[in-house]
Protein backbone atom coordinates (compact mmCIF):
# COMPACT_ATOMS: atom_id res chain seq x y z
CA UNK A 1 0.00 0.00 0.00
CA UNK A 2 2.88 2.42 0.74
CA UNK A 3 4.25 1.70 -2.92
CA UNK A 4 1.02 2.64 -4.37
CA UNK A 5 0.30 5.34 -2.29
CA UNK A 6 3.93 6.95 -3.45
CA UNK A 7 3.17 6.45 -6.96
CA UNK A 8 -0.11 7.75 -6.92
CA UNK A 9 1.81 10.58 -5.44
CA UNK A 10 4.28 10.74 -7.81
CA UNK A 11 1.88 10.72 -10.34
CA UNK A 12 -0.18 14.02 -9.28
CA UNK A 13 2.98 16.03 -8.66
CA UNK A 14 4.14 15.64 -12.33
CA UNK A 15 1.18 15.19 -13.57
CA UNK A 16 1.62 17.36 -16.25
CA UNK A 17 5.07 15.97 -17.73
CA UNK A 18 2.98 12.14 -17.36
CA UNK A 19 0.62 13.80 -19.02
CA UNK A 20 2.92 15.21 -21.88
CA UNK A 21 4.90 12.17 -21.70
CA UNK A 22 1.73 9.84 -22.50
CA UNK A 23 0.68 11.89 -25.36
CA UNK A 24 4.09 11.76 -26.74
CA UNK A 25 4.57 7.82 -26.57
CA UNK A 26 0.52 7.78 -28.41
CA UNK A 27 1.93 9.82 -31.01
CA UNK A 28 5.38 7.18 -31.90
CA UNK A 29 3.11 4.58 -31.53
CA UNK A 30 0.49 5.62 -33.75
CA UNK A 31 3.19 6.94 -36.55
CA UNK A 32 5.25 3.66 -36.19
CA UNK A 33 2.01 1.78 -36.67
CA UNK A 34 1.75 4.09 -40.34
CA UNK A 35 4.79 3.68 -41.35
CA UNK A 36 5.03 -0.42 -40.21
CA UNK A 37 1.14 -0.82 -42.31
CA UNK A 38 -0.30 1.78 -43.95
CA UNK A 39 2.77 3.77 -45.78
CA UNK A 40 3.87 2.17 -48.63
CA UNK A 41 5.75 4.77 -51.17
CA UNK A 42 4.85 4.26 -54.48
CA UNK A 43 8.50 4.78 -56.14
CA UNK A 44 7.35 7.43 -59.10
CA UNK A 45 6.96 10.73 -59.55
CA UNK A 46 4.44 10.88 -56.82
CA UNK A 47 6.96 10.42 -54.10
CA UNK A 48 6.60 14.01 -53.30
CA UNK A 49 3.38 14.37 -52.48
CA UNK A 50 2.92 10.79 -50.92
CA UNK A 51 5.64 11.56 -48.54
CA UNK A 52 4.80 14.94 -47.35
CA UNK A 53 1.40 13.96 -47.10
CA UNK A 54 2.34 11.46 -44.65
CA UNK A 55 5.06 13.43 -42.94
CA UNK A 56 3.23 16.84 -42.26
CA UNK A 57 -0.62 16.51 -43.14
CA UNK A 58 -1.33 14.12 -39.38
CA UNK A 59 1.28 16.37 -37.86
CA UNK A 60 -1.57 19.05 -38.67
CA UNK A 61 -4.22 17.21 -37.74
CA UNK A 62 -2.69 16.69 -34.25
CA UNK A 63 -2.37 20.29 -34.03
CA UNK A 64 -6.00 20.87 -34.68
CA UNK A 65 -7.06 18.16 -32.05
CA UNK A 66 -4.36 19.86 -29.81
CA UNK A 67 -6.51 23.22 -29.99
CA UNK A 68 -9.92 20.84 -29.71
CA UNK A 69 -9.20 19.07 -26.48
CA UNK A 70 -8.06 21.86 -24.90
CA UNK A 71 -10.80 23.16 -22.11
CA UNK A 72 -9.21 26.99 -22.01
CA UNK A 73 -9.50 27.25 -25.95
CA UNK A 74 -13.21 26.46 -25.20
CA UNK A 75 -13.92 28.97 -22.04
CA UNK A 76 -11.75 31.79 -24.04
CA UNK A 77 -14.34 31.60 -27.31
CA UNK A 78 -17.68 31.16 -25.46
CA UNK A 79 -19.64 33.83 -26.24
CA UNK A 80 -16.80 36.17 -26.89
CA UNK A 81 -19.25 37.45 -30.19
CA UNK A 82 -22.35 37.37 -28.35
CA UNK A 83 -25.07 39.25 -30.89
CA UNK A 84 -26.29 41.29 -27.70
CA UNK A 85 -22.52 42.48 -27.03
CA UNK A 86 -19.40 43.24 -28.76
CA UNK A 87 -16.16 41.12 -28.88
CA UNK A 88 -14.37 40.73 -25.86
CA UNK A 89 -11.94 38.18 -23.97
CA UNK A 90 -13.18 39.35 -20.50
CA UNK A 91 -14.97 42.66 -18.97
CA UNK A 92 -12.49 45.08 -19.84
CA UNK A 93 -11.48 43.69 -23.70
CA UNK A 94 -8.04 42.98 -22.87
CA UNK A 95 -7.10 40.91 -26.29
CA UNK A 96 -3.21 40.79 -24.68
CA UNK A 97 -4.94 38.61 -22.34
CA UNK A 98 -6.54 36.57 -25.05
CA UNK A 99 -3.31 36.26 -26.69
CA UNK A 100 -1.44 35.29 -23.74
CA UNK A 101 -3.94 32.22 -23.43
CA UNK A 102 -3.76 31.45 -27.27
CA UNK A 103 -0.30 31.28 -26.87
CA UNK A 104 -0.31 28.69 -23.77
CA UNK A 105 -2.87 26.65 -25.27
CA UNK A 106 -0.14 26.27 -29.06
CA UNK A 107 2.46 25.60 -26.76
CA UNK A 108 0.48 22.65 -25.35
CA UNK A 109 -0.99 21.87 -28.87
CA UNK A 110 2.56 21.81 -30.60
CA UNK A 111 3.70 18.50 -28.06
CA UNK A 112 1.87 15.86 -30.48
CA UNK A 113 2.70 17.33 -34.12
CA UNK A 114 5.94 17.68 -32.89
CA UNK A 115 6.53 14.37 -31.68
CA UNK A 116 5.05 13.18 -35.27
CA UNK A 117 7.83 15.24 -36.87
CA UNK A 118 10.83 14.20 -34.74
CA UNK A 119 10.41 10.35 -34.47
CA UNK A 120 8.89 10.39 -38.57
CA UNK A 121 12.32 11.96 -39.23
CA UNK A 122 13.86 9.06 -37.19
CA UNK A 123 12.14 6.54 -38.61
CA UNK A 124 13.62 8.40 -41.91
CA UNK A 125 10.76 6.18 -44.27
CA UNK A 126 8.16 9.62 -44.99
CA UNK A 127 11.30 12.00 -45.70
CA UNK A 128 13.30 9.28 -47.99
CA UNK A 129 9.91 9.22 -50.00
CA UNK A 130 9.22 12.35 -50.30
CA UNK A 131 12.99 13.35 -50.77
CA UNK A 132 13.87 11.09 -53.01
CA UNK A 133 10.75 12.76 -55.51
CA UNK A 134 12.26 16.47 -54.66
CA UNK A 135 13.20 18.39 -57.47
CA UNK A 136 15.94 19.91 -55.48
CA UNK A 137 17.75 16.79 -53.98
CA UNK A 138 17.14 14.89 -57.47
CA UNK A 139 19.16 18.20 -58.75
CA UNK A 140 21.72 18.08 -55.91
CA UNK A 141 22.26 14.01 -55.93
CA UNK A 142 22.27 13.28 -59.47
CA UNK A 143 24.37 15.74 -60.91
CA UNK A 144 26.28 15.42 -64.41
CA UNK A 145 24.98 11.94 -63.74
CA UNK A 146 22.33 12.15 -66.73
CA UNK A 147 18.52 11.05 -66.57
CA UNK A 148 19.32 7.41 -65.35
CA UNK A 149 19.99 8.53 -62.27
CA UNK A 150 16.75 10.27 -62.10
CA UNK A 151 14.83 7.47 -62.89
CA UNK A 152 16.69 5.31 -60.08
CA UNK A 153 16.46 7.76 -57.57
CA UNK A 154 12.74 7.68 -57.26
CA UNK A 155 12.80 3.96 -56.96
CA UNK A 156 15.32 3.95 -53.58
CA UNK A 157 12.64 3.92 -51.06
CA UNK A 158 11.71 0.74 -52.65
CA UNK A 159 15.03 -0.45 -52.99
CA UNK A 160 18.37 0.19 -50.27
CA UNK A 161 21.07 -0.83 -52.47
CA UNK A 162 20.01 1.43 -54.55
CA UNK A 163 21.11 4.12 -52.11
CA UNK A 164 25.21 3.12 -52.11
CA UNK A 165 25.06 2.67 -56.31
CA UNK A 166 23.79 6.45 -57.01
CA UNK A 167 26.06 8.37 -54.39
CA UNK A 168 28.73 7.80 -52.48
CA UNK A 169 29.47 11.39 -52.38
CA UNK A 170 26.74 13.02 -50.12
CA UNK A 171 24.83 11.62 -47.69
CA UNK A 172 22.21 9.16 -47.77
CA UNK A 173 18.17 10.13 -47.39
CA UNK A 174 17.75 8.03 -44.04
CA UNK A 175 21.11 9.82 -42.61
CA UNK A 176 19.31 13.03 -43.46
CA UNK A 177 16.44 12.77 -42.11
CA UNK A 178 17.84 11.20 -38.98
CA UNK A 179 19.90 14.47 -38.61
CA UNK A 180 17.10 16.76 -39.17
CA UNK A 181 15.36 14.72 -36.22
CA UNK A 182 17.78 15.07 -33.82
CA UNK A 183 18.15 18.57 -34.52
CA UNK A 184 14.54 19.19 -34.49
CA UNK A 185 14.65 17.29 -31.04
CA UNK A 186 17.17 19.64 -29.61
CA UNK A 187 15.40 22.79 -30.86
CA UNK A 188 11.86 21.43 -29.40
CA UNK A 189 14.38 21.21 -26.04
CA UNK A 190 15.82 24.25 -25.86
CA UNK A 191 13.07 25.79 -26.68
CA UNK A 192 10.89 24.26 -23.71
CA UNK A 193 13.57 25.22 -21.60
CA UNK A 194 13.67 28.82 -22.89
CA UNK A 195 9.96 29.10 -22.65
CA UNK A 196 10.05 27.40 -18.84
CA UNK A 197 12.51 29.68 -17.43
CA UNK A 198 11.06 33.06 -18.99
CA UNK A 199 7.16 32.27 -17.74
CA UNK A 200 8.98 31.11 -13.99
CA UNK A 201 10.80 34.37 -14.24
CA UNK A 202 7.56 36.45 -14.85
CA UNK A 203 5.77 34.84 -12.51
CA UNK A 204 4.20 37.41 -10.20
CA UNK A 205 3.74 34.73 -7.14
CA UNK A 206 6.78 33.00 -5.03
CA UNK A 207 7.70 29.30 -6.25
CA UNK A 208 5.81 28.07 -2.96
CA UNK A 209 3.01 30.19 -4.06
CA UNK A 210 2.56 29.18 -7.30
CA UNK A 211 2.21 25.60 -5.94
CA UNK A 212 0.11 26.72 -3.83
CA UNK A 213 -2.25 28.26 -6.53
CA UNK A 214 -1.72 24.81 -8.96
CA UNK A 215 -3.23 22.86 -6.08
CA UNK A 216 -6.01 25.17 -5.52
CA UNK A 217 -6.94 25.54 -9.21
CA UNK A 218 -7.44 21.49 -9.06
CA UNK A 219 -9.28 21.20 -6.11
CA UNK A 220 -11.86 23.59 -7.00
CA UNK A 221 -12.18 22.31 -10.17
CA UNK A 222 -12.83 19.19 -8.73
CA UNK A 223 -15.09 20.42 -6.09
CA UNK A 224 -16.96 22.40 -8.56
CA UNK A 225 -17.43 19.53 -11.39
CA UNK A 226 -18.68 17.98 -7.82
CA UNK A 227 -21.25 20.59 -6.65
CA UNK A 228 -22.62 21.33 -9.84
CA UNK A 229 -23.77 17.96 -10.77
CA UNK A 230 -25.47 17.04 -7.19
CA UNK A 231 -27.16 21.00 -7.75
CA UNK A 232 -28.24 20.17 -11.66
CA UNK A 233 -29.55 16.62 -10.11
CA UNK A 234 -31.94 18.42 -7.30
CA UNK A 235 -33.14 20.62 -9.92
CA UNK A 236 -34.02 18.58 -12.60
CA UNK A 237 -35.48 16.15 -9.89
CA UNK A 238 -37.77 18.94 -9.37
CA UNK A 239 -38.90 20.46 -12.53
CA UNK A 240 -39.80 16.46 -13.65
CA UNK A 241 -41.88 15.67 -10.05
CA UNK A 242 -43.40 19.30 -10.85
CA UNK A 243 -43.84 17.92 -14.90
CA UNK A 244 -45.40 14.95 -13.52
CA UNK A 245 -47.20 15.39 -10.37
CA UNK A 246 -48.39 18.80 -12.26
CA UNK A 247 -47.28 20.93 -8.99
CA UNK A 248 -45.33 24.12 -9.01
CA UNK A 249 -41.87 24.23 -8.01
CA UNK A 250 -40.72 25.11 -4.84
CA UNK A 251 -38.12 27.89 -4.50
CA UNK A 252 -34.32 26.61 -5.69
CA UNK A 253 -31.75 29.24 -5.67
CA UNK A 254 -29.70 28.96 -8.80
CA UNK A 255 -26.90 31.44 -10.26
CA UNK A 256 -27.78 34.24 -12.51
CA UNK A 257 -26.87 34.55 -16.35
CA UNK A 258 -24.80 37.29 -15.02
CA UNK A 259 -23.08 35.26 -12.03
CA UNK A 260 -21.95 32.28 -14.50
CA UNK A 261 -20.44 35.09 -16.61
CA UNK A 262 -18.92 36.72 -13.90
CA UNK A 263 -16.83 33.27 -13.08
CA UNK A 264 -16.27 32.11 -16.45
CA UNK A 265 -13.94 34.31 -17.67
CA UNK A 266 -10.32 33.30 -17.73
CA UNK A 267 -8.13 34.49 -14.68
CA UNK A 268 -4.81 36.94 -14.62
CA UNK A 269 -3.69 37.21 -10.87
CA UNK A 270 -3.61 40.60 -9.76
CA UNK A 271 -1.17 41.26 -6.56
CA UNK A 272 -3.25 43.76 -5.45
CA UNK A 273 -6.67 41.61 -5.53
CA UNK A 274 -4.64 38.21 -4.18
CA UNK A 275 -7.63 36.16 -5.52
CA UNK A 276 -6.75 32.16 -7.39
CA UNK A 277 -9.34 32.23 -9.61
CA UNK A 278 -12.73 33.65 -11.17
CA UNK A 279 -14.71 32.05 -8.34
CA UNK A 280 -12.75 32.98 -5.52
CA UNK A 281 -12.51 36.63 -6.63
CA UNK A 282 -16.57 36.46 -7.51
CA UNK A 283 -16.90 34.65 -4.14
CA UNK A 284 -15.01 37.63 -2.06
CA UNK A 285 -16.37 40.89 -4.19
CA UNK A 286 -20.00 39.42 -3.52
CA UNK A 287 -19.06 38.96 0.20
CA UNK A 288 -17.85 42.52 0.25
CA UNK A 289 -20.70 43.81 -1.49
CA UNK A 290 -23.61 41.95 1.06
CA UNK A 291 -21.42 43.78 3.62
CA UNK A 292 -21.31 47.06 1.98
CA UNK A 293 -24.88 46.84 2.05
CA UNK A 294 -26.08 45.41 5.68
CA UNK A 295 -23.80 48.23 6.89
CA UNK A 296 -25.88 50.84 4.81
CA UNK A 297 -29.07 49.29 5.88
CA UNK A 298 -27.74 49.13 9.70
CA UNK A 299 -26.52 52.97 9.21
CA UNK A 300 -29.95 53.92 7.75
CA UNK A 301 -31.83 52.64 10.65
CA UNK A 302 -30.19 54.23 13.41
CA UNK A 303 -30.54 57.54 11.81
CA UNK A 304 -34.35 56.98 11.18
């Protein structure tokens, strides 16, 4: 029990490298299983198009589903063109703030088309396809070689040997792409690591903090997926009785149109304000308001 109890640990304190990690590992197995079943280049003059199809148009497609899945894409567009208001990210129209979010949510959404890419370009089968049907590398390869090497050249994928017997002098279409993924490997690194150390280094909280915030963020998600299906359960439970018993409903406070608004919007922590989210800052301005106005009420009866 200890074991398990220390991985499940583990598990929710890098949760979100597991979580990158997992995607990645779907991503090789899904293009090895491609390139092992499906892939099969046809050695002609459509080698360029076959190949890059493979190579870049899933990459794409796990981009798109990379913007899809993601919740915060979701809660940034609803109702941002509302016919009965203009275009907004949030009450005061801050697009930077939109921005900022689009640009978290591409860095997330890049992890999968970039895995494609780099282990593709290991696996060196799309690129030697598609290469070998370039205009450019036929040029470069088969120079003052005449149109027999052309004709070869698109027929390599289909055969190795052909590889050593056309040029000996530049290197081969697997070692190319193998180099391009490698270096495309160490760019997607450096760049994370880049990224990581600018956003910790703007970070307006304290390390402990921001851990602090990260586990409050989950819990009241949690809490609130929690809450709001035992409060949709006691109110549809009551509008069907009152369907069919043909009663009227007793009083069931619900939030306002306006108060769902008012919490839906995405969150930039103020230092001044000290709130962790839309709810806890609705929460605390509606506590101070109710306050605001018993004190009124208290102030308006004594001078009666």
């Amino acid at each position: 029990m200890d074991t398990l109890h220390r991985a499940l640990d583990f598990c929710i304190r890098h949760q979100t490298i597991l979580g990158y990690s997992i995607v990645s590992l779907l991503t090789a197995a899904t293009e090895y299983i491609f390139s092992a079943v499906v892939f099969k280049c046809p050695c002609n003059s459509g080698n360029m198009l076959y190949g890059s199809v493979f190579l870049i148009v899933p990459a794409f497609i796990l981009f798109l589903l990379g913007y899809m899945v993601n919740p915060r894409m979701w809660r940034l567009l609803t109702g941002i063109c509302a016919p009965e208001k203009s275009c907004s990210c949030s009450p005061r129209g801050t697009w930077a703030n939109c921005l900022s979010v689009l640009l978290q949510v591409t860095v997330r959404a890049v992890v999968a088309p970039l895995t494609w890419l780099a282990v593709a370009l290991l696996k060196a089968s799309f690129y030697e396809c598609m290469a070998s049907g370039s205009s450019l590398i036929t040029n470069l390869v088969c120079k003052d070689k005449g149109k027999e090497c052309h004709k070869l050249l698109v027929k390599m994928p289909c055969d190795a040997k052909l590889s050593a017997n056309i040029s000996s002098e530049f290197l081969s279409l697997q070692a190319q792409s193998q180099l391009t993924g490698w270096f495309l490997i160490i760019a997607i690194m450096i760049a994370t690591l880049i990224l990581k150390c600018i956003s910790r280094c703007c970070s307006p909280v304290s390390y402990l903090q921001l851990k602090f915030w990260k586990i409050y963020s989950k819990k009241e998600c949690e809490l609130f997926e929690a809450k709001a299906k035992e409060h949709a359960s006691k109110l549809s439970e009551i509008n069907v009785n009152c369907f069919f018993e043909a009663t009227d409903p007793a009083p069931f406070q619900t939030p306002s149109n306006e108060d769902w608004r008012k919490i839906s919007f995405l969150y930039a922590f103020n230092l001044q304000e000290q709130h962790y989210s839309m709810l806890h800052k609705y929460v605390n301005t509606k506590r101070g308001i109710s306050k605001r106005q018993n004190r009124m009420e208290v102030l308006m009866r004594n001078s009666s």
